[in-house]
Protein backbone atom coordinates (compact mmCIF):
# COMPACT_ATOMS: atom_id res chain seq x y z
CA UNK A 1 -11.33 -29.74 -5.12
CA UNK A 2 -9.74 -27.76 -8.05
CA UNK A 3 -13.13 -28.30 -9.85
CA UNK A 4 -15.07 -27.02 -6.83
CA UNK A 5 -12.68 -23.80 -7.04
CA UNK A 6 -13.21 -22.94 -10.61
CA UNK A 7 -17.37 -24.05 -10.24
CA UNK A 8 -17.09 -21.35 -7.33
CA UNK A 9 -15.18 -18.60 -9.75
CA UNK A 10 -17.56 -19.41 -12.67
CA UNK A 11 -20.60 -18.96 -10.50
CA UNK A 12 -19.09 -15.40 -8.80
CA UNK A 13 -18.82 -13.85 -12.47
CA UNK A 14 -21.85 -14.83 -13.78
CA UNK A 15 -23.57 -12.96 -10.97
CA UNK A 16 -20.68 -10.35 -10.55
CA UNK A 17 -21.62 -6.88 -11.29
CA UNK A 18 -19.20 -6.08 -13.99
CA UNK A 19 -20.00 -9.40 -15.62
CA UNK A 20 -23.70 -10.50 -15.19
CA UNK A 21 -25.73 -10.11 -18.22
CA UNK A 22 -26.43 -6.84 -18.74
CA UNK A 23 -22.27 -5.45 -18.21
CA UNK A 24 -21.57 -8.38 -21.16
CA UNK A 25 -24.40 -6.17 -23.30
CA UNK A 26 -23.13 -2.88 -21.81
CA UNK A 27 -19.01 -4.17 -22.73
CA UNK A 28 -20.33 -5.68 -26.27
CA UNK A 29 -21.74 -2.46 -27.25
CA UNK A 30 -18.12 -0.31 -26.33
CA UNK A 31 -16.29 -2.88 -28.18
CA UNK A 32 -14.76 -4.18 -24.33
CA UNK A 33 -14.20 -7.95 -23.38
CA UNK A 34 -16.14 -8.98 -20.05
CA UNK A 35 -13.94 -11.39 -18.12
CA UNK A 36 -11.63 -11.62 -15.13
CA UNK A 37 -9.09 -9.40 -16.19
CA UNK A 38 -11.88 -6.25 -16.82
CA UNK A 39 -13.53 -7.54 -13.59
CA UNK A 40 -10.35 -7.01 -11.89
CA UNK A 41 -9.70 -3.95 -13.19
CA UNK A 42 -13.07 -2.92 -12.28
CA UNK A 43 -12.46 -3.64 -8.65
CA UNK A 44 -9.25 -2.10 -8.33
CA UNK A 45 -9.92 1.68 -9.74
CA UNK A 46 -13.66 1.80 -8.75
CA UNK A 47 -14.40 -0.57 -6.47
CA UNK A 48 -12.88 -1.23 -2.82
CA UNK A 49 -9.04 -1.57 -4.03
CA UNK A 50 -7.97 -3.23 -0.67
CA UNK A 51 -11.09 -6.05 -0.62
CA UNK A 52 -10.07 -6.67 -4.31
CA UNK A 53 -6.48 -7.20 -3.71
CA UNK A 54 -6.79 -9.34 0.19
CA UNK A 55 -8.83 -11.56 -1.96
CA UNK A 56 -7.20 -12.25 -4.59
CA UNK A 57 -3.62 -12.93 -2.23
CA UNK A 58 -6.30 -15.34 0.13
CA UNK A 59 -7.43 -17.20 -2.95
CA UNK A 60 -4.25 -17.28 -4.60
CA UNK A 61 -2.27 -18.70 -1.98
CA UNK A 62 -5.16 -21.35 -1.09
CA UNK A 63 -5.26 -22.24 -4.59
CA UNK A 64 -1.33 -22.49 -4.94
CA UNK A 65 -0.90 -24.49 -1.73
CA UNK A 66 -3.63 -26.96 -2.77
CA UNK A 67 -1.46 -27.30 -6.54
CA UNK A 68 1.89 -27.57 -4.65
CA UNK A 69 0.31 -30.80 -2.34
CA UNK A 70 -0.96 -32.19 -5.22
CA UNK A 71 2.64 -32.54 -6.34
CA UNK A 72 3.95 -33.01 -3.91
CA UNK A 73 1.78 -36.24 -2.25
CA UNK A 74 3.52 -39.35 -4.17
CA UNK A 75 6.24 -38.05 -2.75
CA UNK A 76 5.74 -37.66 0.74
CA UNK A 77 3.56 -41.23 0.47
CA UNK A 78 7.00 -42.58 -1.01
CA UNK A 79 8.34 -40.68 2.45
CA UNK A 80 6.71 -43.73 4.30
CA UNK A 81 9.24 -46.41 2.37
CA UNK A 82 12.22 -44.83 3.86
CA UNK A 83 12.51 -42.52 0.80
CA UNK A 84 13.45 -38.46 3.03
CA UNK A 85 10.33 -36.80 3.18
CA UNK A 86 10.24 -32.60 2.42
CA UNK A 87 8.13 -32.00 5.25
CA UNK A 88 4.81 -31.34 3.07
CA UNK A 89 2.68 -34.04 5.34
CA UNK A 90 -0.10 -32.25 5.65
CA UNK A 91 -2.34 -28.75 3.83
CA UNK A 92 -0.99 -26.23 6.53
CA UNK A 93 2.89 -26.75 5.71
CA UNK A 94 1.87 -26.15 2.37
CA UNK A 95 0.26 -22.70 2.77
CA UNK A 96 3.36 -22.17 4.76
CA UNK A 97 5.84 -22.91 1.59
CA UNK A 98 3.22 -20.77 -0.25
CA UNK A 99 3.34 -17.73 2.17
CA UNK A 100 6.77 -17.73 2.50
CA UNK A 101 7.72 -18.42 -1.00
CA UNK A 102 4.95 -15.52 -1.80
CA UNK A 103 6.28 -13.04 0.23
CA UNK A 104 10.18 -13.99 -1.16
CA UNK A 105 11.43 -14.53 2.48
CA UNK A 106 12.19 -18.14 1.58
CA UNK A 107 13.45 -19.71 4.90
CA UNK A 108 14.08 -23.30 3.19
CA UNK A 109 12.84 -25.40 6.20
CA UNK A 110 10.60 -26.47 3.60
CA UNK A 111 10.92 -27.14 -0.27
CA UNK A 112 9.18 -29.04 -2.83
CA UNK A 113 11.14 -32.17 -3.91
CA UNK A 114 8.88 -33.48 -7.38
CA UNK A 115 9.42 -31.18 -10.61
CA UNK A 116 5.88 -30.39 -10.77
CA UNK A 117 6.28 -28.45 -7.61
CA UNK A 118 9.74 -27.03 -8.08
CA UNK A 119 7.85 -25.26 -10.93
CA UNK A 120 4.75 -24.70 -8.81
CA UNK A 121 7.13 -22.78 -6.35
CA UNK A 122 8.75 -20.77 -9.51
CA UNK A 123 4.80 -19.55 -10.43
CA UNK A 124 4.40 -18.80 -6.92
CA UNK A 125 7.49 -16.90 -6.78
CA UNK A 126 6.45 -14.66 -9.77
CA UNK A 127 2.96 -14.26 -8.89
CA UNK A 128 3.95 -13.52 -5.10
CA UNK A 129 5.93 -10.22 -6.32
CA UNK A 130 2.69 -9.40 -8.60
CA UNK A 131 0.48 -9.91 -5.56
CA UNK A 132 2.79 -7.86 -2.99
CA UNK A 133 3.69 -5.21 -5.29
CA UNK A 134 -0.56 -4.63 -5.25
CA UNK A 135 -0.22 -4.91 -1.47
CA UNK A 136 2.47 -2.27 -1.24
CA UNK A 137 0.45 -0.12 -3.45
CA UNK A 138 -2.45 -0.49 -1.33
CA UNK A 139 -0.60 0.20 1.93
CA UNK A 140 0.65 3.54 -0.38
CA UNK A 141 -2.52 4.37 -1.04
CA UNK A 142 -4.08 3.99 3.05
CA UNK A 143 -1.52 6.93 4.06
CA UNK A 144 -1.85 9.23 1.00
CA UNK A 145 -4.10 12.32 1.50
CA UNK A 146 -6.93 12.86 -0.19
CA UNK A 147 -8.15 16.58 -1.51
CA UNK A 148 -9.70 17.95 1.64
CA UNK A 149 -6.86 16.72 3.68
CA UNK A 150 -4.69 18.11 1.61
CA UNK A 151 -6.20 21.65 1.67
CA UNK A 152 -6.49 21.05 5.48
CA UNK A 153 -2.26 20.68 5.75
CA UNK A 154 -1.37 23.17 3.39
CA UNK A 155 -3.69 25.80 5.55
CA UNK A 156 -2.19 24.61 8.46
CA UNK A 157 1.36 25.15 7.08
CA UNK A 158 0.47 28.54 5.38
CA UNK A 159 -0.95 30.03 8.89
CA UNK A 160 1.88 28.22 11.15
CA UNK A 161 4.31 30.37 8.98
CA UNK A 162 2.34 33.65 8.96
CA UNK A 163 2.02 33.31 13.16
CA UNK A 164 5.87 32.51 13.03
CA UNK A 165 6.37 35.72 11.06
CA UNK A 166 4.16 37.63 13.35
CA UNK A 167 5.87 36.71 16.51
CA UNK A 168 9.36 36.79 15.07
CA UNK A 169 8.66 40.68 13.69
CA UNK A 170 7.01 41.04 17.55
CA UNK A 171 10.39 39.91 19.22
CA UNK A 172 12.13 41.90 17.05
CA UNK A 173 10.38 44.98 17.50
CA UNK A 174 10.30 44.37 21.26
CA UNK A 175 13.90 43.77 21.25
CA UNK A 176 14.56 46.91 19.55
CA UNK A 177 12.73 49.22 21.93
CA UNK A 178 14.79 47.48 24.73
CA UNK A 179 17.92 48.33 22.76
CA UNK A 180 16.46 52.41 22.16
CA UNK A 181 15.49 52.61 25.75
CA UNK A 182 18.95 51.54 27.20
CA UNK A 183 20.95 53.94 24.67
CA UNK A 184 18.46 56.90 25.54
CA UNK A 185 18.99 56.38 29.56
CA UNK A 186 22.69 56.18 28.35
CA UNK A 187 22.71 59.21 25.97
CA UNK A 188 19.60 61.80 26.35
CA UNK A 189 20.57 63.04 22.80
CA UNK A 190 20.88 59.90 21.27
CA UNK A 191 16.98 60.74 19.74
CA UNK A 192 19.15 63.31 17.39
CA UNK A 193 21.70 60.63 16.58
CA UNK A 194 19.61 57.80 15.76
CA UNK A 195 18.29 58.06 12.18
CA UNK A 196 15.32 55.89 12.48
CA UNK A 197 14.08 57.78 15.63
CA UNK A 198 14.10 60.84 13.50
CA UNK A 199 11.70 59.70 11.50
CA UNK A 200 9.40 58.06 13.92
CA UNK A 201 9.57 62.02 15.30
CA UNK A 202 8.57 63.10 11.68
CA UNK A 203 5.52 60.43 11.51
């Protein structure tokens, strides 16, 4: 089955379009090497970032789980002589391990027992914060503005606060002729006291 995966990735970049034929001529030409790391690349900053990035945790964690039962079988076949079994009996408690171990939540229900997949579950521990800290980005990226959204919010901002100015300077003002009106009622020659009522007079 690990052949069949890597006949399957072989086949998807020779018809991939950053490294078909003519992106090896275009890449040989700048100097630039044409493989899965450039492909990558390619897909992340120009291509769609979030496809590039669900793949690559889907395939990664497929591949992973199929490494860690492959390790992991002698063992659980020994299981059947009276030797204690991890639990791996079957594919979908090894995605499990793989997910879990991926994501570093780590429950322990389930652990690999041989060396070859104690060190299968270190790679997958290290690659799992690789492939989440891409997630996370992602996930960054879905709620960030982009330029016309940005324009849109500082508008809306900008005329909020000029409208909040307005009707502040309107309550003042309104509270202020209240105030003049009471003290005139009060004191009819309170218009030659007040200062600022002179010079409305004057205007």
């Amino acid at each position: 089955m690990f052949v069949r995966l890597v006949a399957v990735m072989r086949h998807w970049e020779r018809y991939h379009a950053y490294t078909d034929l003519y992106a090896k001529k275009i890449c040989r030409h700048y100097g630039v090497w044409s493989g899965r790391m450039f492909t990558f690349k390619c897909e992340i900053n120009h291509d769609d970032k979030a496809r590039a990035i669900c793949f690559l945790f889907v395939f990664s964690v497929g591949l992973l789980s199929f490494i860690l039962r492959v390790f992991e079988l002698p063992y659980e076949q020994n299981a059947e002589k009276g030797i204690h079994s991890s639990d791996l009996t079957d594919f979908c408690s090894a995605l499990w391990l793989t997910v879990i171990t991926m994501t570093t939540v780590g429950y322990g229900d389930i652990y690999p027992q041989t060396a070859g997949g104690q060190v299968t579950g270190i790679i997958i521990a290290l690659w799992g914060a690789f492939v989440i800290s891409l997630l996370i980005m992602v996930t960054a990226d879905v709620f960030a503005f982009n330029p016309k959204e940005k324009q849109a919010v500082l508008y809306i901002k900008r005329s909020r606060s000029a409208a909040k100015s307005i009707r502040h300077a309107l309550k003042f003002f309104v509270a202020k002729r209240h105030f003049y009106v009471r003290k005139l009622r009060e004191d009819p020659d309170f218009d030659e006291k007040s200062t600022f009522l002179k010079m409305v007079k004057q205007l």
